[in-house]
N, C-alpha and C. Protein backbone atom coordinates (compact mmCIF):
# COMPACT_ATOMS: atom_id res chain seq x y z
N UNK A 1 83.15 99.94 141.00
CA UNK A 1 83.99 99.44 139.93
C UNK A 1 83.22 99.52 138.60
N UNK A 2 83.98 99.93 137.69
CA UNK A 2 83.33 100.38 136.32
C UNK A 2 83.52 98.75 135.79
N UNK A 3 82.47 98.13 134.92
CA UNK A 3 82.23 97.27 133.77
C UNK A 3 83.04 97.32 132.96
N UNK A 4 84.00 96.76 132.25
CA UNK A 4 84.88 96.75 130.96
C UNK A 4 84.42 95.65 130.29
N UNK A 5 83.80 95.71 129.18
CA UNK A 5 83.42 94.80 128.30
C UNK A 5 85.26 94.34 127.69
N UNK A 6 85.35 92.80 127.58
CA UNK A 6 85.98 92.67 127.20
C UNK A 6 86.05 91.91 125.39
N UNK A 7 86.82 92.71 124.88
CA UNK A 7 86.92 93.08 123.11
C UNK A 7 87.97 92.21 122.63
N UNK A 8 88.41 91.25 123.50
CA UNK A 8 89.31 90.16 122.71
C UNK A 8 89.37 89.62 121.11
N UNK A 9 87.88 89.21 121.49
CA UNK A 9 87.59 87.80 120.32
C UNK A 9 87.52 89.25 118.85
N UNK A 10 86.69 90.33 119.53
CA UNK A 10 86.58 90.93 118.33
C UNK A 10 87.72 91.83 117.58
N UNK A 11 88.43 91.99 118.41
CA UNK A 11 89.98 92.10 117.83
C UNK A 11 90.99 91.16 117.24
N UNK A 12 90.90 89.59 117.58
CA UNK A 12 91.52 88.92 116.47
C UNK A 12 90.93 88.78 115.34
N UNK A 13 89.67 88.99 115.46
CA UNK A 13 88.76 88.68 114.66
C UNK A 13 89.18 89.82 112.97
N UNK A 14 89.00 91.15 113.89
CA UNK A 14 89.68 92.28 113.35
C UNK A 14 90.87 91.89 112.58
N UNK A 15 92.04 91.56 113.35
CA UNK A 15 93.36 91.45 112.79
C UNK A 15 93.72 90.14 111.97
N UNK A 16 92.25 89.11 111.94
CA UNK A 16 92.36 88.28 111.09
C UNK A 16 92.23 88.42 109.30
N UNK A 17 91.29 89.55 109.61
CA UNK A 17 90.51 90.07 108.32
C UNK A 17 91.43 91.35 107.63
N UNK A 18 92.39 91.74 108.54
CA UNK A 18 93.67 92.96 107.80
C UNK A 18 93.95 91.89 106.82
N UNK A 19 94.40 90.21 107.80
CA UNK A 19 95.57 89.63 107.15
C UNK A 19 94.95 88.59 105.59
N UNK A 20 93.90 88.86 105.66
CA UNK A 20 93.20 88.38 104.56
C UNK A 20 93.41 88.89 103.39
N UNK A 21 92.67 90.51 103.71
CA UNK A 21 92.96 91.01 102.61
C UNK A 21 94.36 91.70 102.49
N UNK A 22 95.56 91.59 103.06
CA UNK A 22 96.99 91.73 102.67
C UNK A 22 97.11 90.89 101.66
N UNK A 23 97.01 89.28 102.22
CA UNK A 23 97.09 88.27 101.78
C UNK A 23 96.64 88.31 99.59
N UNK A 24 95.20 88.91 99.90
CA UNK A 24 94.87 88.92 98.62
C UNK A 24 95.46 90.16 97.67
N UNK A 25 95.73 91.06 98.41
CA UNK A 25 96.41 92.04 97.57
C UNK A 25 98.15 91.38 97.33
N UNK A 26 98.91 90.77 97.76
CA UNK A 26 100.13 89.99 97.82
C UNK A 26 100.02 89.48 96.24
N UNK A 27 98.62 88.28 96.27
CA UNK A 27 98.67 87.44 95.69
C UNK A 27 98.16 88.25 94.17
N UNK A 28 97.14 89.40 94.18
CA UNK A 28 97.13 90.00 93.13
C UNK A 28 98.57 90.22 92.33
N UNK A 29 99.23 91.06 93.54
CA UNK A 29 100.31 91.55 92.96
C UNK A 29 101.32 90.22 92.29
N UNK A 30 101.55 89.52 93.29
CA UNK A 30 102.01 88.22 92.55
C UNK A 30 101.65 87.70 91.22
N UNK A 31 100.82 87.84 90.94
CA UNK A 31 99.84 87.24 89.85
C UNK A 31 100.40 88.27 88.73
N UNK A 32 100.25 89.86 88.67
CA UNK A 32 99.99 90.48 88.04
C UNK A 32 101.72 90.73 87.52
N UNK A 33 102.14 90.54 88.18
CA UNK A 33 104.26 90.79 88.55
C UNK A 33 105.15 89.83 88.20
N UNK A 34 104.51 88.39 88.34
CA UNK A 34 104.84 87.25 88.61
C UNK A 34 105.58 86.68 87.30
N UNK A 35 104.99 87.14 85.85
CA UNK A 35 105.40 86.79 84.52
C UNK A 35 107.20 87.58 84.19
N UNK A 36 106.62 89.09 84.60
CA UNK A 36 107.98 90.37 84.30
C UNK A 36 108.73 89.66 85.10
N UNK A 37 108.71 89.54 86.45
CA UNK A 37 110.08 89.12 87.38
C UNK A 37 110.96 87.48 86.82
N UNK A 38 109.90 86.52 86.70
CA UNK A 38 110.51 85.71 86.02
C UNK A 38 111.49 85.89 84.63
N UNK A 39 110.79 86.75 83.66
CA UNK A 39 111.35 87.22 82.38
C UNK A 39 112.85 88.10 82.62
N UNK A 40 112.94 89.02 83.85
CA UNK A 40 114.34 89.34 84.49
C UNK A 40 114.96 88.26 84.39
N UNK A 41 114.36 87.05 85.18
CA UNK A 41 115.35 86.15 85.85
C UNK A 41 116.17 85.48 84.80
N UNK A 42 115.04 85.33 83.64
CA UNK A 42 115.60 84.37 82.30
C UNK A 42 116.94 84.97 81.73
N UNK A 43 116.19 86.02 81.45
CA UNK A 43 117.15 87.08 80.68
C UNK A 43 118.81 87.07 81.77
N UNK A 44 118.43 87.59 82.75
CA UNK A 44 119.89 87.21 83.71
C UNK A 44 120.66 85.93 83.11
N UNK A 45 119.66 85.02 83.84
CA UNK A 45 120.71 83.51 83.54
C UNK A 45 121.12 83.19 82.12
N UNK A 46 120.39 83.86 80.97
CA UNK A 46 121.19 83.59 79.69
C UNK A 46 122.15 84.94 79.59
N UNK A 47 121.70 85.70 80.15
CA UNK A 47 123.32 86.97 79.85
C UNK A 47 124.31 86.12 80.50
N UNK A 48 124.41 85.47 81.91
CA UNK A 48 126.04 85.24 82.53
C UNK A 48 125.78 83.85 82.16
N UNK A 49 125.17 82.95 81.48
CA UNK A 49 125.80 81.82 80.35
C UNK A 49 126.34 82.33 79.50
N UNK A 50 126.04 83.49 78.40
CA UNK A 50 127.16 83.73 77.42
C UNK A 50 128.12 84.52 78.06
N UNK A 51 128.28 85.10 79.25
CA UNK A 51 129.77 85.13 79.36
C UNK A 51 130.94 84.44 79.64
């Protein structure tokens, strides 16, 4: 019978650290997006008040 090291821990470990840096690229983008999308939103809600 062949040995299989088993690679658990170092695979969440792995898929903890994708979700990190997703996480921080999200929040860049959030950050960087976050002013324009609001400024849509304004602009919306005062166009369909003056109609």
């Amino acid at each position: 019978m062949v040995f299989l090291p088993q690679e658990e821990g170092q695979g969440l470990v792995e898929y903890a650290l994708i979700l990190i840096m997703v996480a921080i690229v999200v929040i860049a983008i959030l950050m960087l997006l976050g002013p324009i999308v609001g400024n849509v939103f304004s602009n919306l809600v005062s166009f369909l008040q003056t109609v």
